[in-house]
Structures are given as structure tokens and as C-alpha cells.
C-alpha atoms as a PDB file:
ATOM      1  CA  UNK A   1       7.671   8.448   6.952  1.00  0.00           C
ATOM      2  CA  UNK A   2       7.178   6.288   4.153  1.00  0.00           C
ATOM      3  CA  UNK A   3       4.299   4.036   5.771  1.00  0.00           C
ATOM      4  CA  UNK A   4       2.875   4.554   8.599  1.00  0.00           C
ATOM      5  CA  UNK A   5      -0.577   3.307   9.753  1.00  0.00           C
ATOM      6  CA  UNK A   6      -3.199   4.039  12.546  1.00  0.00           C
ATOM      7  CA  UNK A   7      -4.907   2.164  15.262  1.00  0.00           C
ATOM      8  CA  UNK A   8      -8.407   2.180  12.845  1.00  0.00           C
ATOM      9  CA  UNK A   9      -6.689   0.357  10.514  1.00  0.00           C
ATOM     10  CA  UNK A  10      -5.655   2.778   8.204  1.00  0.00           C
ATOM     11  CA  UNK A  11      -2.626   2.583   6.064  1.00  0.00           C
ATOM     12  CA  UNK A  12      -1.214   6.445   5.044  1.00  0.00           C
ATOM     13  CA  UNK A  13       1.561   5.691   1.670  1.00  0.00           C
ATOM     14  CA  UNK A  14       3.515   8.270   1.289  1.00  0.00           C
ATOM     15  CA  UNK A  15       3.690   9.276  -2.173  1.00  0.00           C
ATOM     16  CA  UNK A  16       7.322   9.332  -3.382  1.00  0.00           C
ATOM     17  CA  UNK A  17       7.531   5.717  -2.224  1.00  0.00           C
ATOM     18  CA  UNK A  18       5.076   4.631  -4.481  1.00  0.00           C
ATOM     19  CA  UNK A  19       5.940   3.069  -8.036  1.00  0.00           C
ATOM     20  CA  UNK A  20       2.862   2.766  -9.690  1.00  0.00           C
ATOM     21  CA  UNK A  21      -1.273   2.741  -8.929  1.00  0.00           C
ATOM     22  CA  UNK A  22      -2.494   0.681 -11.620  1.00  0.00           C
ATOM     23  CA  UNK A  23      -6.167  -1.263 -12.276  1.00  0.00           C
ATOM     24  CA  UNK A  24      -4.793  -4.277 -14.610  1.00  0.00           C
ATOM     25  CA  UNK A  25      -7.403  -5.211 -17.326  1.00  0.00           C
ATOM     26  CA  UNK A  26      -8.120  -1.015 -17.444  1.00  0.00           C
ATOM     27  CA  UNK A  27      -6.619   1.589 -20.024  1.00  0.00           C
ATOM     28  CA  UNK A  28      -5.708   3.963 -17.291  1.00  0.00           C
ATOM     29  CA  UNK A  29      -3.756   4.322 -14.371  1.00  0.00           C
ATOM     30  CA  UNK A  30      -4.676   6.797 -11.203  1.00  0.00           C
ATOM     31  CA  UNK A  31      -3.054   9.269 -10.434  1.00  0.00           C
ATOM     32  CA  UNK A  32      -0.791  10.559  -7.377  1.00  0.00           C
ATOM     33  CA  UNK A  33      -0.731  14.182  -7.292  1.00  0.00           C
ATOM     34  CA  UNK A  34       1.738  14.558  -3.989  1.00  0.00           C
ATOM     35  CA  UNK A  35      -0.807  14.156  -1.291  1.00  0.00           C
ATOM     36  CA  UNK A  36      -0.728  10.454   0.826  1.00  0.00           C
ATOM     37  CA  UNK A  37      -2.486   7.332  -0.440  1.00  0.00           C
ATOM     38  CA  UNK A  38      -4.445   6.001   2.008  1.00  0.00           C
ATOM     39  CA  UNK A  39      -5.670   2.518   2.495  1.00  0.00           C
ATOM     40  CA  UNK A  40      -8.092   0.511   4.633  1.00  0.00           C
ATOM     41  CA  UNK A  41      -6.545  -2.720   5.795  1.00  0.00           C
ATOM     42  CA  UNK A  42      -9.935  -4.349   5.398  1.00  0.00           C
ATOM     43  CA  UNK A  43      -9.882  -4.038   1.648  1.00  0.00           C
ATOM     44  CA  UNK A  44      -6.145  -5.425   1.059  1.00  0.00           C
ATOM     45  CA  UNK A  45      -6.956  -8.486  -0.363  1.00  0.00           C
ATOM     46  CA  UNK A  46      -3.122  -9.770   0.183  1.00  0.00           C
ATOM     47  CA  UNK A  47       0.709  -8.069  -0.029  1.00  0.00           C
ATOM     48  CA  UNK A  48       2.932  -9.481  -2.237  1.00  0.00           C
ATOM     49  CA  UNK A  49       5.294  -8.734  -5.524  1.00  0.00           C
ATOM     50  CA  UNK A  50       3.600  -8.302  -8.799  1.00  0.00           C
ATOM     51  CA  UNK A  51       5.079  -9.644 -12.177  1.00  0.00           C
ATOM     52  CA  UNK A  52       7.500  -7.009 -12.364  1.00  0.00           C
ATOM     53  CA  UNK A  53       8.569  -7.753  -9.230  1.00  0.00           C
ATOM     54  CA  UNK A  54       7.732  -5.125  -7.139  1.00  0.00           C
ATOM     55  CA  UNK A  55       6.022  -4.782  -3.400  1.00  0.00           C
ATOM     56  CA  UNK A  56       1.999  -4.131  -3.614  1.00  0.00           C
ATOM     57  CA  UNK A  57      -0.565  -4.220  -2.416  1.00  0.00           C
ATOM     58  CA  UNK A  58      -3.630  -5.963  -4.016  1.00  0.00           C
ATOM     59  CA  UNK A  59      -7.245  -4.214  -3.014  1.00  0.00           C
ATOM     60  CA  UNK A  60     -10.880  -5.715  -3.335  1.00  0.00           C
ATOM     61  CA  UNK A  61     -11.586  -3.235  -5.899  1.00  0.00           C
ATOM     62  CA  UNK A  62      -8.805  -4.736  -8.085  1.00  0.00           C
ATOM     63  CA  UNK A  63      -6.406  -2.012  -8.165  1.00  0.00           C
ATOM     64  CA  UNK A  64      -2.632  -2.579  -7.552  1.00  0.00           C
ATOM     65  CA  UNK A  65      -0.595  -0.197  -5.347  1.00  0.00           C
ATOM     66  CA  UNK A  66       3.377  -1.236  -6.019  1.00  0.00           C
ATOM     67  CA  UNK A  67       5.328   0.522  -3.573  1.00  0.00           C
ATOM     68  CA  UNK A  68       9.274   1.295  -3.415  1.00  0.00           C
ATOM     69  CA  UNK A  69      10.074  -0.341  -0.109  1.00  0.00           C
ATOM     70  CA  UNK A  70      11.137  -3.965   1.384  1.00  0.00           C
ATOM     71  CA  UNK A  71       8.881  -6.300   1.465  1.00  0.00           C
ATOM     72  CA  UNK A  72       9.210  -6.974   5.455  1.00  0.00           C
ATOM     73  CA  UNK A  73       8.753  -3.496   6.162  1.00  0.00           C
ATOM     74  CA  UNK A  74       5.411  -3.385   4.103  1.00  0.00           C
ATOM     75  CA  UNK A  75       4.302  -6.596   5.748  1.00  0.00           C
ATOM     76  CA  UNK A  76       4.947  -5.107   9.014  1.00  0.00           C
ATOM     77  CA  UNK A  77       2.760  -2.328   8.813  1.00  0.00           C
ATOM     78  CA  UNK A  78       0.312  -4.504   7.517  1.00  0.00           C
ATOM     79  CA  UNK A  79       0.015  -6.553  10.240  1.00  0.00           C
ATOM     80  CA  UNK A  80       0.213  -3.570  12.880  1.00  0.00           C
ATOM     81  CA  UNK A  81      -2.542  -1.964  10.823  1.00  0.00           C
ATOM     82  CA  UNK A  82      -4.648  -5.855  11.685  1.00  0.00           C
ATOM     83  CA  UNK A  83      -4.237  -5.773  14.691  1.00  0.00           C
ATOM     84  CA  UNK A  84      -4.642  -2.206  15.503  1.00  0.00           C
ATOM     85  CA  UNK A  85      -1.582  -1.052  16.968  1.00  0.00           C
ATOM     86  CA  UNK A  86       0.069   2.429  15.656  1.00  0.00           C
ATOM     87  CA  UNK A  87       3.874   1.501  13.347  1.00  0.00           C
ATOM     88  CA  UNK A  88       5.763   3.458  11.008  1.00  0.00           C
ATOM     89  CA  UNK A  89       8.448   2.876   8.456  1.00  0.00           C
ATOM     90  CA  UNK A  90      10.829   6.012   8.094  1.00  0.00           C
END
């Protein structure tokens, strides 16, 4: 699965759909090395497209996560992962 979250509110990414992890204003960029990324809804600030036009999400601690999927399908995990029901994207 490429998203899938939980019932707690937790978002699992897998990692070959993501693009790039990136902290703008910093001169590095984390790291995925194969395992999941996983997110708390609470700290995704909002889900949109970033200026190079890709889907991410935007955290509280400033870091972007731009993922290689449609936009509805990221917005509908993210509102299963609010309101606390289990989804996945394949």
C-alpha cells in the first residue's frame, strides 16, 4: 500500500511513493532509508501542492513530505486518519 493510516491517527507513507522530505530554509534534506514514514495527523498543518507542484504534506515542525500520488487519494487518507477510521491507498 502506498498510504494507509490507522484508527490513532497515524499516517504510515510508504517509501517509494515519496518524492522528497525536505525542511525549506535548511541545508539538508532527511533521509528515507526504505523503512515507512510515519506521520501523526495532529501535526499536518495542511495537504496541498508545493511550488514544484507536487502532493505534500506540510508538518508543524516545518518539514515538507511531497509524495508521488493524486491529490484526492492523499486527501482521503487524511481525512480517514481525522476522523479515526482505518483507509488505504494501494
Amino acid at each position: 500500500m502506498k498510504l494507509k493510516c490507522t484508527s490513532t491517527g497515524i499516517i504510515y507513507v510508504k517509501q517509494t511513493s515519496i518524492i522528497n522530505i525536505k525542511r525549506p530554509n535548511s541545508l539538508e534534506g532527511a533521509k528515507v532509508l526504505g523503512k515507512p514514514v510515519i506521520l501523526n495527523v495532529n501535526n499536518v498543518v495542511f495537504l496541498s501542492h508545493n511550488s514544484d507542484g507536487h502532493v505534500t504534506f506540510f508538518m508543524q515542525n516545518g518539514f515538507e513530505i511531497s509524495i508521488n500520488i493524486f491529490f484526492s487519494e492523499a486527501e482521503q487518507i487524511l481525512i480517514s486518519a481525522i476522523g479515526g477510521q482505518e483507509d488505504g491507498i494501494i
